[in-house]
N, C-alpha and C. Protein backbone atom coordinates (compact mmCIF):
# COMPACT_ATOMS: atom_id res chain seq x y z
N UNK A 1 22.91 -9.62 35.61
CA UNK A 1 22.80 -9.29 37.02
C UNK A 1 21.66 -10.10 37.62
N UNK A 2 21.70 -10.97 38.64
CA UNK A 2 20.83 -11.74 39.34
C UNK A 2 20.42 -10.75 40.83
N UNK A 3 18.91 -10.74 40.79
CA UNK A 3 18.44 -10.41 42.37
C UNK A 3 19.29 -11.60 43.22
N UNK A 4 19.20 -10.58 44.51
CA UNK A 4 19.44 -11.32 45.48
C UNK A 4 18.41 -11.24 46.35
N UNK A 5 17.24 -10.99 45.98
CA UNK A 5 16.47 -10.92 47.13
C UNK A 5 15.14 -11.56 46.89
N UNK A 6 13.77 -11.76 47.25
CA UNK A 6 12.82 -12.75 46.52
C UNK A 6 11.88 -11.73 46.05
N UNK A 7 11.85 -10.23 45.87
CA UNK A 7 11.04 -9.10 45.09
C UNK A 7 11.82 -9.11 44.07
N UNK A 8 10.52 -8.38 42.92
CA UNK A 8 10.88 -8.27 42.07
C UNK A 8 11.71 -6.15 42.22
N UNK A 9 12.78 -6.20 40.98
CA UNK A 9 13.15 -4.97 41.20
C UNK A 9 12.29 -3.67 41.01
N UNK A 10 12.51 -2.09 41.44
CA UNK A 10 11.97 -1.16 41.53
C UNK A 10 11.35 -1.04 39.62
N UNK A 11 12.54 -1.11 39.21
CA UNK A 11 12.46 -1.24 37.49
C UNK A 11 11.49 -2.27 36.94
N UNK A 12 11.74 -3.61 37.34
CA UNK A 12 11.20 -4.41 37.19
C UNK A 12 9.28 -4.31 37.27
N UNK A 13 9.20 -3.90 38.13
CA UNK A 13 7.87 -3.58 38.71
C UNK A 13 7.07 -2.38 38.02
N UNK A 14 8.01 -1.40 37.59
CA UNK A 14 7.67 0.00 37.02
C UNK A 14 7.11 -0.76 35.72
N UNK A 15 7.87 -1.49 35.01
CA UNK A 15 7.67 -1.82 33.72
C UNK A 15 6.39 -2.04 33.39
N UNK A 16 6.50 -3.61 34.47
CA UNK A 16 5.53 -4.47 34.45
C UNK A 16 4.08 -3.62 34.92
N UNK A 17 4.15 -2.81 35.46
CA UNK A 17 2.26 -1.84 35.52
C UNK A 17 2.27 -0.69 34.69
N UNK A 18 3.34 0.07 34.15
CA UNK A 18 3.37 0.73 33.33
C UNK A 18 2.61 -0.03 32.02
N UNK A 19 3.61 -1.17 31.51
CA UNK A 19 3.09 -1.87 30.23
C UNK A 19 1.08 -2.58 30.65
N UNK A 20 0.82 -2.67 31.84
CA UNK A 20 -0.15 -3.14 32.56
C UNK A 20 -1.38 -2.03 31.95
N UNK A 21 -0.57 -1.15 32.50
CA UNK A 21 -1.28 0.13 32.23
C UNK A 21 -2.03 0.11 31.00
N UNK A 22 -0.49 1.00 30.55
CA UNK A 22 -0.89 0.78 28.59
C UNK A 22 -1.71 -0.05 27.85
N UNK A 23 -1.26 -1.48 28.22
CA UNK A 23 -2.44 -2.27 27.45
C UNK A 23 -3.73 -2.51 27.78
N UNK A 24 -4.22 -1.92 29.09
CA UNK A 24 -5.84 -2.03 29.32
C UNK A 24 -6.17 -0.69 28.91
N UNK A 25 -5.45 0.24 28.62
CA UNK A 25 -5.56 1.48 27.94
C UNK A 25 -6.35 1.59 26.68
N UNK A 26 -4.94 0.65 26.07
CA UNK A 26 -5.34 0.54 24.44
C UNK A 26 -6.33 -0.50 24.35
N UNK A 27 -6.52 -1.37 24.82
CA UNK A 27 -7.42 -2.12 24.61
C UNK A 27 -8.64 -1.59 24.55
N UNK A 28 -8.99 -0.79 25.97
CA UNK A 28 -10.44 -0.19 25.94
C UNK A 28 -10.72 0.77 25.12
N UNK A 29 -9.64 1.43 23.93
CA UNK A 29 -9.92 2.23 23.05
C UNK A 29 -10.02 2.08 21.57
N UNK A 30 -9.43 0.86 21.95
CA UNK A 30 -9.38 -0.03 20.69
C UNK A 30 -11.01 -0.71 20.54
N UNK A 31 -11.29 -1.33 21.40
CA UNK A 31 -12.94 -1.75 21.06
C UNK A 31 -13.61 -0.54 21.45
N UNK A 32 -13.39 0.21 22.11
CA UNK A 32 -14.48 1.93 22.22
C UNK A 32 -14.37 1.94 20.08
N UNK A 33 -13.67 2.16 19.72
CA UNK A 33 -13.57 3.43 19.06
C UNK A 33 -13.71 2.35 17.23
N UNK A 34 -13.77 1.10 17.59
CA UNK A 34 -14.44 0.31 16.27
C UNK A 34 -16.29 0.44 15.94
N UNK A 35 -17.07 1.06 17.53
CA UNK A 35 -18.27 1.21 17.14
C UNK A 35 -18.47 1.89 16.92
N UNK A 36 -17.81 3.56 16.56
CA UNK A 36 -18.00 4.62 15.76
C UNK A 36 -17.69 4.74 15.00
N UNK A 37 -19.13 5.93 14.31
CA UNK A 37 -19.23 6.10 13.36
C UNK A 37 -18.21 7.20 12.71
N UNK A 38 -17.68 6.85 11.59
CA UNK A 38 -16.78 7.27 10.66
C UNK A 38 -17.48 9.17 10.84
N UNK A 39 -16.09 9.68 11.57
CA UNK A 39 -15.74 11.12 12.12
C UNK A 39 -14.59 11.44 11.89
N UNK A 40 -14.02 13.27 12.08
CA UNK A 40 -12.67 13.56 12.49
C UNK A 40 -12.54 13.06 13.66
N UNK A 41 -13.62 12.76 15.14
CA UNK A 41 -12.98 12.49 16.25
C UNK A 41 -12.59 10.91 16.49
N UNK A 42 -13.37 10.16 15.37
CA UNK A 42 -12.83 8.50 15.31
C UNK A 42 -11.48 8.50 14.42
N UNK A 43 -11.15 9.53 13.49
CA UNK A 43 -10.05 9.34 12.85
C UNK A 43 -8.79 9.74 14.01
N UNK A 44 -9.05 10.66 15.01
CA UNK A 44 -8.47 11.38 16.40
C UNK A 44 -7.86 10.27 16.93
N UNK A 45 -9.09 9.21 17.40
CA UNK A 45 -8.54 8.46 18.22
C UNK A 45 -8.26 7.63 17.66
N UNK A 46 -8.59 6.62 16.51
CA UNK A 46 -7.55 6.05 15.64
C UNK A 46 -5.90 5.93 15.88
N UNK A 47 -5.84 7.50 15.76
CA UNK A 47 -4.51 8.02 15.69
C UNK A 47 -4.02 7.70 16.94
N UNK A 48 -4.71 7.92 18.24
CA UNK A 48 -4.36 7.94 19.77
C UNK A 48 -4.14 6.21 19.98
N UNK A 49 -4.75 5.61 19.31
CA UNK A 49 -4.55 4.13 19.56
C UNK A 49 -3.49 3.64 19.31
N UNK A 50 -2.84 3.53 17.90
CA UNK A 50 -2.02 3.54 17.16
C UNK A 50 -0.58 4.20 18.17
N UNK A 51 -0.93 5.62 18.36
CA UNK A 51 0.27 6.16 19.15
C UNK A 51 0.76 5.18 20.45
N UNK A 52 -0.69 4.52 21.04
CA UNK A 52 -0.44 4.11 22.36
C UNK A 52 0.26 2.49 22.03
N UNK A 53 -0.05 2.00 20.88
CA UNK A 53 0.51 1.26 20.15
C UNK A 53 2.26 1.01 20.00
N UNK A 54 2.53 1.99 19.13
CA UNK A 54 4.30 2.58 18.98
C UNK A 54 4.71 2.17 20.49
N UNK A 55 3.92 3.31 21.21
CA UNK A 55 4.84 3.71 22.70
C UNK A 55 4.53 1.95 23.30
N UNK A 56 3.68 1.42 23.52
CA UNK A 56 3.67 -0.10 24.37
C UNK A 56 4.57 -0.50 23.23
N UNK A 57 4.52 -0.80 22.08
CA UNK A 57 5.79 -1.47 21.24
C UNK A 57 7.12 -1.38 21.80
N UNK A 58 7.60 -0.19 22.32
CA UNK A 58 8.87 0.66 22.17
C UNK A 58 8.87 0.25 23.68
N UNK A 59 8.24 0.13 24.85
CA UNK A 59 8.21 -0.37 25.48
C UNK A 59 8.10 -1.25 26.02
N UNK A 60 7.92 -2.68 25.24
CA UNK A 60 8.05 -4.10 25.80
C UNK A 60 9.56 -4.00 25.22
N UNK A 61 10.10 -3.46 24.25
CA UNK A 61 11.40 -3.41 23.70
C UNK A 61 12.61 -3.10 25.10
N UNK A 62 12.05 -2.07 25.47
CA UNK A 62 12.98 -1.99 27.17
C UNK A 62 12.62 -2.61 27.73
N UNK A 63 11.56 -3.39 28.30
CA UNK A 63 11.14 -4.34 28.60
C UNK A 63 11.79 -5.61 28.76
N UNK A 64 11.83 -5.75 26.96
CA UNK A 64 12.62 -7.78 27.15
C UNK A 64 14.17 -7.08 27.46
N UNK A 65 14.81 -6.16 27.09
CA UNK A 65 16.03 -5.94 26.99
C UNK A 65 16.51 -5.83 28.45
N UNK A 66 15.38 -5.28 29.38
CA UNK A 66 15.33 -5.62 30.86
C UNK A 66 15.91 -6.80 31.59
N UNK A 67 14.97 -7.40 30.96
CA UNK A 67 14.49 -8.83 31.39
C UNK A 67 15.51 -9.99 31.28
N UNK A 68 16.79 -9.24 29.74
CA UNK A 68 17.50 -10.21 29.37
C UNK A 68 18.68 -9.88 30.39
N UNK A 69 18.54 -8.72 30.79
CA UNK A 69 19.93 -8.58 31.54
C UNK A 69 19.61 -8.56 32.93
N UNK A 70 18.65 -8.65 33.61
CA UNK A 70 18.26 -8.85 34.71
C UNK A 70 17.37 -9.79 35.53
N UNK A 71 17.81 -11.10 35.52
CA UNK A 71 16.76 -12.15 36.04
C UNK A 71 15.58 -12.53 37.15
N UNK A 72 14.99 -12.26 37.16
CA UNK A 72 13.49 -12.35 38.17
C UNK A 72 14.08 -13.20 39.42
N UNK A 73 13.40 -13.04 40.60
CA UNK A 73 13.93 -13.49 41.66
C UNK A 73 13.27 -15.45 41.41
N UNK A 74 14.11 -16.37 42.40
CA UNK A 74 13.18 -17.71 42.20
C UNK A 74 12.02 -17.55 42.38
N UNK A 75 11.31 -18.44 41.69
CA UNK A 75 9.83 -18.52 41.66
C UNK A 75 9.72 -19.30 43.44
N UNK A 76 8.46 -18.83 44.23
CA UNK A 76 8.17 -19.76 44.96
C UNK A 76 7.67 -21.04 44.38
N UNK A 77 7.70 -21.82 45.49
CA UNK A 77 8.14 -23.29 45.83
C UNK A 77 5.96 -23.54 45.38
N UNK A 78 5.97 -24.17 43.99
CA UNK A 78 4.81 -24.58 43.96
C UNK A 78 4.65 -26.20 43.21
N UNK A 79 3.78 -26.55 42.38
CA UNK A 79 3.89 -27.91 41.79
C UNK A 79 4.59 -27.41 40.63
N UNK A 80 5.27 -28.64 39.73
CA UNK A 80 5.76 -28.52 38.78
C UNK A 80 4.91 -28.13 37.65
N UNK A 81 3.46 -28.53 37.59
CA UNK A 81 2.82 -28.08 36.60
C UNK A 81 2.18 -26.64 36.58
N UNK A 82 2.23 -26.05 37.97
CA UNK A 82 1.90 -24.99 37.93
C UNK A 82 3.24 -23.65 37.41
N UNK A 83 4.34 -24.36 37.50
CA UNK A 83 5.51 -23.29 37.26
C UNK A 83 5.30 -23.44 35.67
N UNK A 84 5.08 -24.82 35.00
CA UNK A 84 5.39 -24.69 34.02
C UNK A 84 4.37 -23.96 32.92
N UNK A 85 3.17 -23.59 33.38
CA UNK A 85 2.44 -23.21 33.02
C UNK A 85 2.40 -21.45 33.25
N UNK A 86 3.09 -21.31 34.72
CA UNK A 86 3.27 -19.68 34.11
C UNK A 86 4.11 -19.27 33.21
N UNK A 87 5.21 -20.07 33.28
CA UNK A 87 6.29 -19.62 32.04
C UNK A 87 5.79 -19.97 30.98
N UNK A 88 4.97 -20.89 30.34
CA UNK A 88 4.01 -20.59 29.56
C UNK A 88 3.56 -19.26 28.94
N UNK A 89 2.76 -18.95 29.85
CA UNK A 89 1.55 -18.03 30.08
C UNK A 89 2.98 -16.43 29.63
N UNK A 90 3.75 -17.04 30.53
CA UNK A 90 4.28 -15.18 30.49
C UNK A 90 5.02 -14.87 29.37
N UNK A 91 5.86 -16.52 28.48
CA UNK A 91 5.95 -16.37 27.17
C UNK A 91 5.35 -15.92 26.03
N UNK A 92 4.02 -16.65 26.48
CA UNK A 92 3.16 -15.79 25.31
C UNK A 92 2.52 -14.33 25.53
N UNK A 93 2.45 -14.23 26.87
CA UNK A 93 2.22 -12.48 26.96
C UNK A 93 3.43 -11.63 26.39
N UNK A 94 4.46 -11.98 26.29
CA UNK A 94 5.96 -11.06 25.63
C UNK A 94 5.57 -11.39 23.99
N UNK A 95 5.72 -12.39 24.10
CA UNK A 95 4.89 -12.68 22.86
C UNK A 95 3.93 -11.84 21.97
N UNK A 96 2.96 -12.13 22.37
CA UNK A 96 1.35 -11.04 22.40
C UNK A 96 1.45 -10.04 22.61
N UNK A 97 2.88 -9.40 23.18
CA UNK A 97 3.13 -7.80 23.69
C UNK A 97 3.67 -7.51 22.72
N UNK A 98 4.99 -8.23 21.46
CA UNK A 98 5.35 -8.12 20.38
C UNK A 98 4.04 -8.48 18.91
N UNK A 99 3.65 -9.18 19.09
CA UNK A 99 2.86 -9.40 18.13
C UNK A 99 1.65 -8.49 18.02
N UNK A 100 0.71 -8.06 18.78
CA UNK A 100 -0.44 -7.24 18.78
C UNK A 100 0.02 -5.77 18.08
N UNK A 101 1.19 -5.31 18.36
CA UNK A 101 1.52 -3.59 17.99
C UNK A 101 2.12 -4.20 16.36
N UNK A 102 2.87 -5.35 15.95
CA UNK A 102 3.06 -5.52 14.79
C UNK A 102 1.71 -5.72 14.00
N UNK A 103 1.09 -6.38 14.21
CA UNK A 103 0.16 -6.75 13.31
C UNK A 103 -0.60 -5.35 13.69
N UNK A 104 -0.75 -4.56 14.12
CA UNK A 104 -1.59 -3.05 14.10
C UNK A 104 -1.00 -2.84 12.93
N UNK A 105 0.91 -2.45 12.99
CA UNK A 105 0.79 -1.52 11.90
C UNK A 105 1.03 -2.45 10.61
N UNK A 106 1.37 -3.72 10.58
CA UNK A 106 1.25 -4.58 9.29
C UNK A 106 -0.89 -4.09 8.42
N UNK A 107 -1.42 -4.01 9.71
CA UNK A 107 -3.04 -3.65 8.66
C UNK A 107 -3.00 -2.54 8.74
N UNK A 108 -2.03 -1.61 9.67
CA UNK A 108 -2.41 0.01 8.86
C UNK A 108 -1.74 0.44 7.64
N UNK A 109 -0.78 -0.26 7.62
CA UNK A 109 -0.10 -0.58 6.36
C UNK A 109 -0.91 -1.16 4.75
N UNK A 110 -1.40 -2.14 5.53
CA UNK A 110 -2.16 -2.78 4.38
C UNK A 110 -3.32 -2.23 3.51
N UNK A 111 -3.80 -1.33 4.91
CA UNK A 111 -5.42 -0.40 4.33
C UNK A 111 -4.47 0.73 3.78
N UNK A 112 -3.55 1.28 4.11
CA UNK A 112 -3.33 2.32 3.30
C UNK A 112 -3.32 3.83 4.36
N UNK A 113 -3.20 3.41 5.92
CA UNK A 113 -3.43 4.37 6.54
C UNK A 113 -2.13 4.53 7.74
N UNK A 114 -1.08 5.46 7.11
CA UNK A 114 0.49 5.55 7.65
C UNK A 114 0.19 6.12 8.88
N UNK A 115 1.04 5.12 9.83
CA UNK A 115 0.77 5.79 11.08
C UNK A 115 1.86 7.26 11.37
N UNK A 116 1.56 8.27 11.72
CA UNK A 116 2.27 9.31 12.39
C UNK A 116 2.34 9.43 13.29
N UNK A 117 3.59 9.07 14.39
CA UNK A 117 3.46 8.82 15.97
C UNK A 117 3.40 10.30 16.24
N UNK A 118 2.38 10.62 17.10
CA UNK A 118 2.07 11.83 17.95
C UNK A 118 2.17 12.70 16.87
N UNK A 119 1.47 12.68 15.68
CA UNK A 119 1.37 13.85 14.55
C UNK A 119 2.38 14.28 14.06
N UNK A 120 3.55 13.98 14.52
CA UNK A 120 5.44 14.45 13.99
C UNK A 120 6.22 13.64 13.26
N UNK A 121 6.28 11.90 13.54
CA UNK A 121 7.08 11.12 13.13
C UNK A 121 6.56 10.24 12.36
N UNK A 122 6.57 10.11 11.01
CA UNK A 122 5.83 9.21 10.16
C UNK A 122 6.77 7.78 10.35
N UNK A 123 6.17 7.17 10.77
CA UNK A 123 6.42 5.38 10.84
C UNK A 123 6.65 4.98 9.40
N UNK A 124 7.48 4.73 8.79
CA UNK A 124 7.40 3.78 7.63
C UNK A 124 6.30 2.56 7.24
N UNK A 125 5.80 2.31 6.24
CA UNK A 125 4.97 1.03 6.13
C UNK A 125 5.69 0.12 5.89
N UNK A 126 5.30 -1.15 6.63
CA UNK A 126 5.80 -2.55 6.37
C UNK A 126 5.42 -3.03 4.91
N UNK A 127 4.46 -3.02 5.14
CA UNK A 127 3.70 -3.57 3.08
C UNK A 127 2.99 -2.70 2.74
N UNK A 128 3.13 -3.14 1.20
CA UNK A 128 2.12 -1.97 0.61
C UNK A 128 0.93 -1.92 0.83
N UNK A 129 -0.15 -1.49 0.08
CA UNK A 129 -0.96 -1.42 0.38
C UNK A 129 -1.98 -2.67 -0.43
N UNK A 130 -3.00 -3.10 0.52
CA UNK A 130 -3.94 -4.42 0.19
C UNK A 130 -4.73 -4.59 0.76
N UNK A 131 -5.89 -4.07 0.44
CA UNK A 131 -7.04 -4.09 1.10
C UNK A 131 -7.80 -5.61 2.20
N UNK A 132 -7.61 -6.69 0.91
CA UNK A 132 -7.88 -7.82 1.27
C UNK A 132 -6.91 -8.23 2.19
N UNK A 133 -5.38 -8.14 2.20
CA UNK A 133 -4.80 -8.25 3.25
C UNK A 133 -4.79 -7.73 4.88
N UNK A 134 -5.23 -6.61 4.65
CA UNK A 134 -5.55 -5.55 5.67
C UNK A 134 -6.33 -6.27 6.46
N UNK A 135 -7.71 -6.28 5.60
CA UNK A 135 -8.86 -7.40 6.11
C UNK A 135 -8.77 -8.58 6.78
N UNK A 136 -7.68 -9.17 6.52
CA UNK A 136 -6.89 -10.41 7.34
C UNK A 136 -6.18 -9.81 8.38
N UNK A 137 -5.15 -9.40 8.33
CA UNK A 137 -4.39 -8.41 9.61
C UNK A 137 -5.46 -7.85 10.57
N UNK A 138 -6.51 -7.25 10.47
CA UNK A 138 -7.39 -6.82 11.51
C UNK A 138 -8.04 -8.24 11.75
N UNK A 139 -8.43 -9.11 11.47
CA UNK A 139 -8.84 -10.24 12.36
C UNK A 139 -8.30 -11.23 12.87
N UNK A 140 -6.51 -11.14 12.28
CA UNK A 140 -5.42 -11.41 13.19
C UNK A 140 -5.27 -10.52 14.51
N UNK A 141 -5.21 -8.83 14.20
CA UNK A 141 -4.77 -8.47 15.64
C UNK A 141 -6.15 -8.11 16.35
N UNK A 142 -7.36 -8.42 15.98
CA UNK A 142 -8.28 -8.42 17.42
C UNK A 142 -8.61 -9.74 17.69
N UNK A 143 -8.26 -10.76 17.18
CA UNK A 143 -8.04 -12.18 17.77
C UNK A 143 -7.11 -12.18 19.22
N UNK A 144 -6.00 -12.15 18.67
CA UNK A 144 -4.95 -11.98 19.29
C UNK A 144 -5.37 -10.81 20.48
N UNK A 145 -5.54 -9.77 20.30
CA UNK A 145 -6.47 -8.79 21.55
C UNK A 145 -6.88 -10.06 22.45
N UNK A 146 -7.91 -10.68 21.86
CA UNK A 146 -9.08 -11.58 22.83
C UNK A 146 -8.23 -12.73 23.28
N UNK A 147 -7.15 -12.71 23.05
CA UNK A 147 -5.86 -14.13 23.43
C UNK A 147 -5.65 -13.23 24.63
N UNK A 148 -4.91 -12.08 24.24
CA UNK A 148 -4.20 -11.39 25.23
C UNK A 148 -4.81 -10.92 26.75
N UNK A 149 -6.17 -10.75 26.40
CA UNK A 149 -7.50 -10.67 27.56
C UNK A 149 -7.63 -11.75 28.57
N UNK A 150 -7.72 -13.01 27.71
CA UNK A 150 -7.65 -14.45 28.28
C UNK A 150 -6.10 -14.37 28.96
N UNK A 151 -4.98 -14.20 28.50
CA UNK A 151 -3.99 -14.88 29.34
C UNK A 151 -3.88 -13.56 30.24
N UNK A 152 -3.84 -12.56 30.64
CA UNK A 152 -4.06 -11.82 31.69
C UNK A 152 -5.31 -12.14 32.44
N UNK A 153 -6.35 -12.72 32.10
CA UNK A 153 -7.25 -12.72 33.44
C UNK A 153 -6.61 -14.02 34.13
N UNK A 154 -6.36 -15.20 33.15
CA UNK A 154 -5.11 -16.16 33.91
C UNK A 154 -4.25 -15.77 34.73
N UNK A 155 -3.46 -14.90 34.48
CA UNK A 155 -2.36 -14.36 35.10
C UNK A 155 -2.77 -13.54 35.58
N UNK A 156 -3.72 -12.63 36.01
CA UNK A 156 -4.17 -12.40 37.47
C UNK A 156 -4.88 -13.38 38.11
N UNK A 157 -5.29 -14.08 37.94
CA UNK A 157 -6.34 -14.87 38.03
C UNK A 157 -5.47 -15.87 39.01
N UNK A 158 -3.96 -15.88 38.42
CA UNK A 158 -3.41 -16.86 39.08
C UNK A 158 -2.65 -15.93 40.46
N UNK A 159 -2.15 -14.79 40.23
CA UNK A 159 -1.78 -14.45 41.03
C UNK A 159 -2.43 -14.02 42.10
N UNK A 160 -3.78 -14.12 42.03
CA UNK A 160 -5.15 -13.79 42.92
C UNK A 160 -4.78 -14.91 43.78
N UNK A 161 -5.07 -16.46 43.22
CA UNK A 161 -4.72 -17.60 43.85
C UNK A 161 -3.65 -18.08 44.90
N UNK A 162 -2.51 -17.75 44.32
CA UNK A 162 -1.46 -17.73 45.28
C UNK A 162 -1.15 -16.93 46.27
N UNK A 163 -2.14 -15.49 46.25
CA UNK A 163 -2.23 -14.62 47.47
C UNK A 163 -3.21 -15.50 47.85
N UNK A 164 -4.42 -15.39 47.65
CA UNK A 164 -5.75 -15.67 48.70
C UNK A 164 -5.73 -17.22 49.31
N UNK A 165 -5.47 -17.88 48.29
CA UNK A 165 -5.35 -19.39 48.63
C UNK A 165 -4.16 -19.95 48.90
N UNK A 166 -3.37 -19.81 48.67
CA UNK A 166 -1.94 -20.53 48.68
C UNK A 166 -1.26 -19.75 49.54
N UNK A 167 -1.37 -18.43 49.97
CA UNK A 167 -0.66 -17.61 50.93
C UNK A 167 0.41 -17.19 50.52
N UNK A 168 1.23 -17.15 49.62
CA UNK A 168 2.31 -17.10 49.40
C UNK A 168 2.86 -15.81 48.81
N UNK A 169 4.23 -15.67 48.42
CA UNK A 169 4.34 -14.27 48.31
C UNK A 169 4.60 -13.67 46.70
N UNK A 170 3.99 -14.69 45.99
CA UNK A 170 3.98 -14.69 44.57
C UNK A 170 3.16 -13.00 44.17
N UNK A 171 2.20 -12.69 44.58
CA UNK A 171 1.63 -11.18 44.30
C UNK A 171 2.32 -10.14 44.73
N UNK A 172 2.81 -10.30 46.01
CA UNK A 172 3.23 -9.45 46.98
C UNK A 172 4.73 -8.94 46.52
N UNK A 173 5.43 -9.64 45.58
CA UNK A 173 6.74 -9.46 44.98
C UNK A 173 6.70 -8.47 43.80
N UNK A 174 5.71 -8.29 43.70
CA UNK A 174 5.34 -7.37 41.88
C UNK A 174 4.19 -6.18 42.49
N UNK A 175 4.12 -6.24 43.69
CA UNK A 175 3.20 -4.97 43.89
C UNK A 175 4.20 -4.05 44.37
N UNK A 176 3.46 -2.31 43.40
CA UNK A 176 4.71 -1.42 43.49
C UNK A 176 4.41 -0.93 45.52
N UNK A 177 5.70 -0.23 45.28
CA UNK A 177 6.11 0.28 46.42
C UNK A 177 6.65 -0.61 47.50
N UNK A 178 6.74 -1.60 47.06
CA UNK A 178 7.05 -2.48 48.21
C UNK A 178 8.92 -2.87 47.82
N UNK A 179 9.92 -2.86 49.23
CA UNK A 179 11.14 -2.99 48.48
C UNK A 179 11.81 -4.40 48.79
């Protein structure tokens, strides 16, 4: 199904600040909760991270499946290097939206610590357990965190640009409530 119009859809838009949401969520709880000290309430939120984890997983999943059946309106009319660089940019954020929640549970896997979504549903482990591996997996997925930081301040950064400077209606298409 193709828009016919130059906004992005009601769905479309929900996704995109919902998942917006979520990941400045987890992010800020994810570095909150590495400088405490070993507790039941750091093992708590552990758990809350992880959960928020699953659910953004499970949700870029409706997400691309969105995305595949519903195509974004044309891009406005900018230079060629600037288009090619958001599709860039927004590849590797789908990207980085799949990869960051895998590599969580590939090292909760690895340390030996099974995730239980919302205390009810035990997640299966990907690998067994390996300490030294683990140890690699966590400085794969907070790398990747600090990737994912960088190409969102880009990608606001850019869409800041094309409102304030360029005038155009590149922001104005992805802000909710608007039809």
């Amino acid at each position: 199904m193709n828009h016919t119009t130059d906004r992005y859809s009601s769905t479309a838009k929900a996704l995109h600040w919902l998942m917006a949401l979520g990941l400045f969520g987890a992010l800020g709880v994810g570095f909150y909760m590495t400088g405490l000290p070993l507790s039941p309430q750091k093992l708590q939120i552990y758990s809350w991270h992880k959960w928020a984890g699953v659910s953004l997983f499970l949700l870029v999943l409706l997400r691309f499946a969105w995305r595949l059946g519903h195509r974004p309106p044309a891009p406005v009319p900018m230079p060629a290097w600037q288009r090619l660089a958001a599709e860039g940019v927004h590849h590797l954020l789908y990207l980085l939206m799949f990869a960051i929640p895998l590599t969580g549970w590939l090292m909760s896997s690895a340390k030996g610590f099974q995730t239980v979504y919302f205390g009810v549903l035990p997640i299966p482990d990907l690998i067994g357990k390996d300490p030294d591996l683990g140890n690699l997996l966590k400085t794969v997925h907070v790398s990747l965190n600090f990737l994912l930081l960088a190409l969102v301040a880009a990608h606001a950064g850019a869409a800041l640009k094309h409102h304030f400077l360029d005038r155009d209606a590149t922001l104005r298409r992805m802000l909710p409530g608007r039809s």
